[in-house]
Protein backbone atom coordinates (compact mmCIF):
# COMPACT_ATOMS: atom_id res chain seq x y z
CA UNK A 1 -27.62 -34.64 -75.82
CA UNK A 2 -23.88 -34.98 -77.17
CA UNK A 3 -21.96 -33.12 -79.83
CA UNK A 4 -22.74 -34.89 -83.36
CA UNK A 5 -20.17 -34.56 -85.73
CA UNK A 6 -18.51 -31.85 -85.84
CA UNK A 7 -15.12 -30.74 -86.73
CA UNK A 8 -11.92 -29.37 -84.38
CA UNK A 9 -10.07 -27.03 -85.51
CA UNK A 10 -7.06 -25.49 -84.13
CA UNK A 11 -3.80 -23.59 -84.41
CA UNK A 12 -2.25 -24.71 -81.96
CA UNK A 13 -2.92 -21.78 -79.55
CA UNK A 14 -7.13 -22.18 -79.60
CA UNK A 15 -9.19 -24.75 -80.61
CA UNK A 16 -12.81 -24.66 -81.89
CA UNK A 17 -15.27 -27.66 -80.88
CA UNK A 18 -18.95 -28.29 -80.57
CA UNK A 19 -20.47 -27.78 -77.78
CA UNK A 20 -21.54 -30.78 -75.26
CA UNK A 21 -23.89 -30.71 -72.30
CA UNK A 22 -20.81 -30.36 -69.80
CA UNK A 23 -20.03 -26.99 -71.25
CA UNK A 24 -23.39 -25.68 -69.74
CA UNK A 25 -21.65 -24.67 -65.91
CA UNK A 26 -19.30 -23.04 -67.77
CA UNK A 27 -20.92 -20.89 -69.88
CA UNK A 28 -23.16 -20.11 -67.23
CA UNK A 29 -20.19 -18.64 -65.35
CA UNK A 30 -18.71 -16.62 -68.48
CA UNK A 31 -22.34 -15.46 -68.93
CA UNK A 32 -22.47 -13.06 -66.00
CA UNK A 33 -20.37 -11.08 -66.96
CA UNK A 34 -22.20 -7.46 -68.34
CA UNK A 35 -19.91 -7.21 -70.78
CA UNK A 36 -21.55 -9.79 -72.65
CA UNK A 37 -24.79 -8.60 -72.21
CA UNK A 38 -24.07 -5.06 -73.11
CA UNK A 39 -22.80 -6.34 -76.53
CA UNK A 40 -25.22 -9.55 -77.14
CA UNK A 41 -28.79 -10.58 -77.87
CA UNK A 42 -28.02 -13.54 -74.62
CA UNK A 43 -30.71 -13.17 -72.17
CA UNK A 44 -30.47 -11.26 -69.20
CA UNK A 45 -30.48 -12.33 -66.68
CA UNK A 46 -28.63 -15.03 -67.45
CA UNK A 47 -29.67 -18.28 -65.95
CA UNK A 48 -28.43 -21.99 -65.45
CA UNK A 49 -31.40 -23.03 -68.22
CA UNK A 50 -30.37 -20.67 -70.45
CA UNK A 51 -27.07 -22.12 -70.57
CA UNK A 52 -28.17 -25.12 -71.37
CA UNK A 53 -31.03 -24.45 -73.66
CA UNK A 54 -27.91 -22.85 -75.94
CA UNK A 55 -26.32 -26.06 -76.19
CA UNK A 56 -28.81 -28.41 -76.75
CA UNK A 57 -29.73 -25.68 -79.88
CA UNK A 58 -26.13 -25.72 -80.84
CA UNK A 59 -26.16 -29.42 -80.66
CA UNK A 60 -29.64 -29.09 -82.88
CA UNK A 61 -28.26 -27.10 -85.27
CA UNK A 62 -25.00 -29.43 -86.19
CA UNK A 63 -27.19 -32.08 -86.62
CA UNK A 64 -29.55 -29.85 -88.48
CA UNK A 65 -26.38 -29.10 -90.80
CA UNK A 66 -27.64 -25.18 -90.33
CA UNK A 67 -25.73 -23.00 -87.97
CA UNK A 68 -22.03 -24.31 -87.02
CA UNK A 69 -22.23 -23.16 -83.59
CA UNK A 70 -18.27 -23.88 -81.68
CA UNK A 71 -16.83 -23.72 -78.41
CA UNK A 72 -13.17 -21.79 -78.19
CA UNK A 73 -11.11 -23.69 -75.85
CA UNK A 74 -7.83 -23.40 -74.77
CA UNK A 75 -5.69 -25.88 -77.16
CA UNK A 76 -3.05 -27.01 -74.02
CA UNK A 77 -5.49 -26.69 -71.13
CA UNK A 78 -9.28 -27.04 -72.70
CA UNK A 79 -10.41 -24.60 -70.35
CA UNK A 80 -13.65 -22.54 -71.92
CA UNK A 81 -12.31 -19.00 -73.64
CA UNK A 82 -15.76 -17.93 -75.48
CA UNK A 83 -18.34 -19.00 -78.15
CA UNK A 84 -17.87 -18.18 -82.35
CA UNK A 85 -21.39 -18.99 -84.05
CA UNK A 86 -21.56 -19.07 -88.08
CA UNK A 87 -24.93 -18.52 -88.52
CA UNK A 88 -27.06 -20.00 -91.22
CA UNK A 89 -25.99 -18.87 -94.50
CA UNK A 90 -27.90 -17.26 -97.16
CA UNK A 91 -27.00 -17.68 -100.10
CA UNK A 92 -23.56 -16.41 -100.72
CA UNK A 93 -23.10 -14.60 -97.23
CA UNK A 94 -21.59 -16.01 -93.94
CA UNK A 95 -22.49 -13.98 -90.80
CA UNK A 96 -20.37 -14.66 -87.90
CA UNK A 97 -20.68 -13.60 -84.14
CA UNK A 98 -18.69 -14.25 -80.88
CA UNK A 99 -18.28 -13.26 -77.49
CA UNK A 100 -14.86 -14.50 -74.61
CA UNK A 101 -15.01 -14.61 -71.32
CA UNK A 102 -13.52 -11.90 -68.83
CA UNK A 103 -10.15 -14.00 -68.83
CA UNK A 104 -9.66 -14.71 -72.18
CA UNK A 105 -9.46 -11.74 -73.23
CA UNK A 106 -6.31 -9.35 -74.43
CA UNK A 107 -4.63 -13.05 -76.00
CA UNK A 108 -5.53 -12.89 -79.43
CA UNK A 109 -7.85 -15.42 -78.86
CA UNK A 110 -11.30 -14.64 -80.91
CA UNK A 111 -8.73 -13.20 -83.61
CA UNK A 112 -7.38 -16.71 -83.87
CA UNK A 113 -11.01 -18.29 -83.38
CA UNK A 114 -12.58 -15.90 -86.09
CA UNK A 115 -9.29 -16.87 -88.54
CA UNK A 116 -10.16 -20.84 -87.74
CA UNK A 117 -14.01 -20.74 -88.80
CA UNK A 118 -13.15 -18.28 -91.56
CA UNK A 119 -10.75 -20.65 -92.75
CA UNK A 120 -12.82 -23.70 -92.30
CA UNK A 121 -16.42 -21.56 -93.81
CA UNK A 122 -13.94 -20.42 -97.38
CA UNK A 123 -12.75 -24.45 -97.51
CA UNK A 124 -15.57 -25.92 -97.19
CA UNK A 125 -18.53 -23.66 -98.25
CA UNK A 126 -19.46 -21.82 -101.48
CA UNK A 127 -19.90 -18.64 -99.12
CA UNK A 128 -17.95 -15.25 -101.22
CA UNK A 129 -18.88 -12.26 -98.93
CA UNK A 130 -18.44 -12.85 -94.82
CA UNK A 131 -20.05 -10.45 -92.83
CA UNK A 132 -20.19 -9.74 -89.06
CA UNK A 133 -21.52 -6.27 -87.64
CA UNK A 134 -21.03 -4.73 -83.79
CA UNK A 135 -22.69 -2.28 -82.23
CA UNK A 136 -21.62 1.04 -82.49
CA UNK A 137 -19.13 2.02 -79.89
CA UNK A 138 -18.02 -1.67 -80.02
CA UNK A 139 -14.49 -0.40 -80.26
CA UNK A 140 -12.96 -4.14 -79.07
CA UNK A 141 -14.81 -6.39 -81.06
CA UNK A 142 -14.53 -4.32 -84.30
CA UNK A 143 -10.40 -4.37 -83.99
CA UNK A 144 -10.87 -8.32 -83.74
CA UNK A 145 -12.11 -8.30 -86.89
CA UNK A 146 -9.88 -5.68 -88.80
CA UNK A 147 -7.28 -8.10 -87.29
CA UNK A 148 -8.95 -11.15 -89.47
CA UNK A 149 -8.62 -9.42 -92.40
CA UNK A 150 -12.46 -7.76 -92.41
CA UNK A 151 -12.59 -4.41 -93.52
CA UNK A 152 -15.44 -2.05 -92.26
CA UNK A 153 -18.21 -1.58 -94.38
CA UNK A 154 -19.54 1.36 -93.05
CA UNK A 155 -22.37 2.28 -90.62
CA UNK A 156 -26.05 0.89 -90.68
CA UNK A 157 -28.43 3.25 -88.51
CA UNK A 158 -31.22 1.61 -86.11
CA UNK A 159 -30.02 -1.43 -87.53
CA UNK A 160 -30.72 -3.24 -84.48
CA UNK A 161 -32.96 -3.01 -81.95
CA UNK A 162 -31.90 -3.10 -77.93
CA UNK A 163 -33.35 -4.97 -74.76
CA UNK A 164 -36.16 -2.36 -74.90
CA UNK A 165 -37.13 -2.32 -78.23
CA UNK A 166 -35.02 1.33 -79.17
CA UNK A 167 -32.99 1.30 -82.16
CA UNK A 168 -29.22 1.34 -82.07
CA UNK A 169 -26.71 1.55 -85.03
CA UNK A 170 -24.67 -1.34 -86.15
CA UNK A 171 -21.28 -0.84 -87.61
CA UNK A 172 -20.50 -4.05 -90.71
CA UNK A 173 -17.46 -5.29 -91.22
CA UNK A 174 -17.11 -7.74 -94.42
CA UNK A 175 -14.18 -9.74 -95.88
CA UNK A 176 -14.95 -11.45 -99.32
CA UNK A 177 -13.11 -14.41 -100.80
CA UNK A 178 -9.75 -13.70 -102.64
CA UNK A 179 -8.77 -11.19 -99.91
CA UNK A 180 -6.10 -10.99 -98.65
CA UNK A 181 -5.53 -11.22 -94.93
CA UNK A 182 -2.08 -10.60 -93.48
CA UNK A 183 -1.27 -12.15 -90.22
CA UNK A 184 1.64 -12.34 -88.05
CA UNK A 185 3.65 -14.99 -88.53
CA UNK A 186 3.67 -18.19 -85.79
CA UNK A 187 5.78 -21.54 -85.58
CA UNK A 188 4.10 -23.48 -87.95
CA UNK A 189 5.13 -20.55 -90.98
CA UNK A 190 8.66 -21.45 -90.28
CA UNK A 191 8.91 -23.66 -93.80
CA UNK A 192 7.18 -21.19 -95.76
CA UNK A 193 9.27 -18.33 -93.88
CA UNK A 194 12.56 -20.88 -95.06
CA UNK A 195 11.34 -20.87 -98.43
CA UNK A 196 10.49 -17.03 -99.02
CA UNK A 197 13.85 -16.34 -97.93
CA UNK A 198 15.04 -18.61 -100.82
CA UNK A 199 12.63 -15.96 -103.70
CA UNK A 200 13.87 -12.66 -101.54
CA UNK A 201 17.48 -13.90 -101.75
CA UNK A 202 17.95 -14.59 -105.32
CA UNK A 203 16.56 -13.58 -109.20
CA UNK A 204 13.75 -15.61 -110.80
CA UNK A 205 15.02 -18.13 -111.94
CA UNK A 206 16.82 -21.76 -110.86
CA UNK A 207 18.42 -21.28 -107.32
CA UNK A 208 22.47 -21.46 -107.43
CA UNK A 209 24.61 -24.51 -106.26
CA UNK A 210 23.93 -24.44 -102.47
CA UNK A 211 21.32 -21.56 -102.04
CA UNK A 212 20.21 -22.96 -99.25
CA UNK A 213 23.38 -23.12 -97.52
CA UNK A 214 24.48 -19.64 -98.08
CA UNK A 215 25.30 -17.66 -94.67
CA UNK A 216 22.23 -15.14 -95.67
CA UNK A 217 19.57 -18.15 -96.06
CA UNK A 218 20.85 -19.78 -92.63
CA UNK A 219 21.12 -16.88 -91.24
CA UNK A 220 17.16 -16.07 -91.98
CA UNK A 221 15.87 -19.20 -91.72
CA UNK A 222 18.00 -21.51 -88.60
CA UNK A 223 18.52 -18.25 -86.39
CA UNK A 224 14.93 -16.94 -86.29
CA UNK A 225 12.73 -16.09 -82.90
CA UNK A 226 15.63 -14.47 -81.19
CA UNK A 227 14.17 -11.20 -79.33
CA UNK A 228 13.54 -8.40 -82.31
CA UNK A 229 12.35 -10.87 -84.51
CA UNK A 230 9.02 -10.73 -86.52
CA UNK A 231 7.22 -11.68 -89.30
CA UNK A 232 3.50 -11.40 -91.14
CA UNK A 233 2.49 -13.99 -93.52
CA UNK A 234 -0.09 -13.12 -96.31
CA UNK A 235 -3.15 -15.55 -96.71
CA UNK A 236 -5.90 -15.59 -99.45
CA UNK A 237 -8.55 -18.13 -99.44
CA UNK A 238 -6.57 -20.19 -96.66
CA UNK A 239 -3.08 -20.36 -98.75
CA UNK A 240 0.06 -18.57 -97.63
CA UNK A 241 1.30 -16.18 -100.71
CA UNK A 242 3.99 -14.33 -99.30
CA UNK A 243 5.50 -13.12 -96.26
CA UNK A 244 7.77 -10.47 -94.66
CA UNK A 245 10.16 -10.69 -91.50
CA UNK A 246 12.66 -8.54 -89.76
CA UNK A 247 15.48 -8.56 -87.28
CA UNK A 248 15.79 -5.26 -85.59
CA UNK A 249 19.44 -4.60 -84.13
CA UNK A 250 21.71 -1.50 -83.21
CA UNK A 251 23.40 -1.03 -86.24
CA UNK A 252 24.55 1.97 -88.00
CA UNK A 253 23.11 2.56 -91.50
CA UNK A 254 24.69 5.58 -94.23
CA UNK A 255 20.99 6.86 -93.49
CA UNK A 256 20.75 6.24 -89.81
CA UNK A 257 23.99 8.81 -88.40
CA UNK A 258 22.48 8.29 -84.57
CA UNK A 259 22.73 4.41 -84.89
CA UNK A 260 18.81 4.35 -83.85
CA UNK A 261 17.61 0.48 -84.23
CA UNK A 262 17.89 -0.78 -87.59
CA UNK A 263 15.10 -3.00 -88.81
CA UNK A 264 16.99 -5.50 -91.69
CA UNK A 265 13.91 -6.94 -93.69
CA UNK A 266 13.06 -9.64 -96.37
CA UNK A 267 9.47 -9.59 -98.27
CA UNK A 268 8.85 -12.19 -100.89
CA UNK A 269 5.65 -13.22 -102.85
CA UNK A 270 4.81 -16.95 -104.86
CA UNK A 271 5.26 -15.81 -108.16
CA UNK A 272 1.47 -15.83 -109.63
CA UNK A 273 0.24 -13.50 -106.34
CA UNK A 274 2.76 -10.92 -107.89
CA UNK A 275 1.52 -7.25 -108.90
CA UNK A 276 -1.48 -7.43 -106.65
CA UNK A 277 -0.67 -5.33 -104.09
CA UNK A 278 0.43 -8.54 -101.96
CA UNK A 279 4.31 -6.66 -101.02
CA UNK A 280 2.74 -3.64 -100.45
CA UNK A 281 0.44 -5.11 -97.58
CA UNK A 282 3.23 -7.07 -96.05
CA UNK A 283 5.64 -4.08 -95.35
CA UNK A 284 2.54 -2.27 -93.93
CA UNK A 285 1.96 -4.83 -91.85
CA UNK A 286 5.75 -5.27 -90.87
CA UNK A 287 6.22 -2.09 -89.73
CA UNK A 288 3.88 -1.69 -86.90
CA UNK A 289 5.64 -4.88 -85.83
CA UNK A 290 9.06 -3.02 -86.13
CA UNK A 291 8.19 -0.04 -84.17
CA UNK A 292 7.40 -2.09 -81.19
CA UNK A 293 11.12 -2.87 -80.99
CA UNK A 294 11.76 1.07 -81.56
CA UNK A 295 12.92 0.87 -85.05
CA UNK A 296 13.79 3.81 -86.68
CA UNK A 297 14.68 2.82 -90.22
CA UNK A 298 14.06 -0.32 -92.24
CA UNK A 299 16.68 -1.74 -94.75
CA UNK A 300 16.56 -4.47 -96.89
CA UNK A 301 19.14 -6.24 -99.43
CA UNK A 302 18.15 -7.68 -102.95
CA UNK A 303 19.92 -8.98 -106.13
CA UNK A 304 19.72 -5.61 -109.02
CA UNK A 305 18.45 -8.90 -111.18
CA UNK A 306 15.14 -9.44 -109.11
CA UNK A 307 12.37 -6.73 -110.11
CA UNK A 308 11.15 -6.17 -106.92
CA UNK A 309 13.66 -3.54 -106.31
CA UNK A 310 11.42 -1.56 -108.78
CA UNK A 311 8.39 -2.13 -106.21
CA UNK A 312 10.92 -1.07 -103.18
CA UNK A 313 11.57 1.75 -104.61
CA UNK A 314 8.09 2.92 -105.58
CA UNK A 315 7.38 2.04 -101.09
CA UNK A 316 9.81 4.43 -100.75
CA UNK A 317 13.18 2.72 -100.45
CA UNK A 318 16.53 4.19 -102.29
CA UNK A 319 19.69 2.91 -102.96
CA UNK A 320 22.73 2.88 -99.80
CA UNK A 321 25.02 0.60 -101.00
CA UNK A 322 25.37 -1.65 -104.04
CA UNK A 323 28.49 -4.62 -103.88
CA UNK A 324 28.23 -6.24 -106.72
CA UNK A 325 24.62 -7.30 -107.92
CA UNK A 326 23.06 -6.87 -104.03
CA UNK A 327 21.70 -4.04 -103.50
CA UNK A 328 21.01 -2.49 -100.18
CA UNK A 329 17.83 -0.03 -100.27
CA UNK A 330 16.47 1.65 -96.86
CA UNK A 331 14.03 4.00 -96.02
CA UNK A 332 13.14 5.68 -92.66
CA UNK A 333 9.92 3.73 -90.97
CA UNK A 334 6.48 5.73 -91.48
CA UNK A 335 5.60 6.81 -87.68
């Protein structure tokens, strides 16, 4: 039996596939490890026919049109990183489950897999709450998912039921359409990075002669991945709606007397995701990528005619410096 139909999806980085029959050796292989038995329903032990009774199900089930069962590949190489399963919906609920093999993990990749079929479930389903629940003590598998945007639900006891029939506790995590989901930000961002930095530059309002030629746009937007650089990129329902970046350098700030590194930073948010807590999540998220550079203190220049400096200054930022309408507002970084 061969794959029937369905779709590949990809960042760049991973891909998800259906399965095909040559997969079987494969996940054979990935299967032996215990790791994946401690935290799975797969058989144990895990045999050749087991391998490929999975696939010929998974090829069952896309041309059933039930579960959408993928393969997580390597995007440049193809080699086999795991399985993510979306498992028959009911009703309005998607359940999803995964498992990587021993040397695919520690790269991001089921984050990236889980954002793929998330993406791909909320485009092309009715589904509104996505669920997915680990084990308890699951540490690894439950930070994938915080990292897709799911928030933990809370604790289920004897939930679940282990090899030998005992109950064990299951810990839920759930994300539900129209939220948000901040994620760091990667090459293809770049245009939506370039035009953020246009809204976090300038007032509402049209953009002056040349806006996007101004030393502080080019600056932002034709200098960026130099080392210190980062950015996160807010996403609800699978559309970017704002961003945040920063460049973290030795500089001395009026705040900052020991010259510790700065962190200079831009937020912006499309104008009808405004007021809904959107800045507020990206500077959270910003910071953690800050402090891995050692930043001490964030800073961060608007125009006194754009309101966000209200919202900067109710995160904590105050007033340094103010030449003509820019204003520069910092604030040391929450440790």
């Amino acid at each position: 039996m061969e794959a029937s139909g369905g779709p590949r999806l990809t960042d760049g980085v991973v891909m998800l596939r259906p399965w095909i029959a040559q997969d079987a050796p494969a996940v054979f292989a990935a299967c032996q490890d215990p790791e994946i038995g401690r935290w799975t329903n797969v058989p144990q032990p895990y045999l050749a026919e087991h391998a490929e009774g999975f696939i010929a199900r998974s090829i069952e089930e896309w041309h059933n049109g039930t579960a959408a069962m993928f393969a997580i590949t390597d995007s440049a190489t193809g080699e086999l990183l795991g399985s993510i399963t979306r498992e028959p919906m009911t009703g309005h609920i998607a359940e999803f489950g995964y498992w990587l093999a021993t040397q695919a993990r520690g790269r991001g990749a089921a984050t990236r897999a889980l954002r793929l079929i998330v993406d791909w479930t909320l485009a092309t389903t009715d589904a509104i709450r996505l669920e997915s629940y680990t084990d308890a003590g699951n540490d690894r598998s439950g930070a994938v998912l915080l990292r897709a945007g799911f928030e933990r639900e809370g604790l289920r006891r004897a939930w679940d039921l282990d090899r030998a029939g005992n109950p064990i506790d299951s810990i839920f995590y759930v994300r539900l359409r129209g939220d948000l989901d901040v994620r760091p930000a990667s090459d293809p961002d770049l245009p939506f990075l370039a035009e953020m930095t246009l809204l976090a530059a300038f007032p509402p309002g049209p953009l002056p002669d040349g806006a996007r030629e101004m030393p502080r746009v080019v600056r932002w937007t034709q200098d960026w991945g130099r080392p210190g650089d980062a950015g996160v990129v807010a996403w609800r329902d699978g559309n970017r709606v704002g961003a945040a970046w920063c460049r973290v350098q030795d500089a001395v700030l009026i705040r900052d007397e020991g010259g510790s590194p700065l962190a200079e930073v831009a937020i912006a948010v499309v104008p009808h995701e405004r007021s809904r807590g959107v800045g507020k999540s990206l500077l959270v998220a910003l910071e953690l990528e800050a402090a891995k550079a050692g930043s001490s203190a964030l800073s961060l220049t608007v125009n006194a005619l754009n309101p966000a400096h209200h919202l900067y200054e109710r995160l904590g930022f105050v007033l340094v410096r103010r030449e003509g309408d820019c204003l520069t507002m910092a604030r040391e970084a929450v440790r």
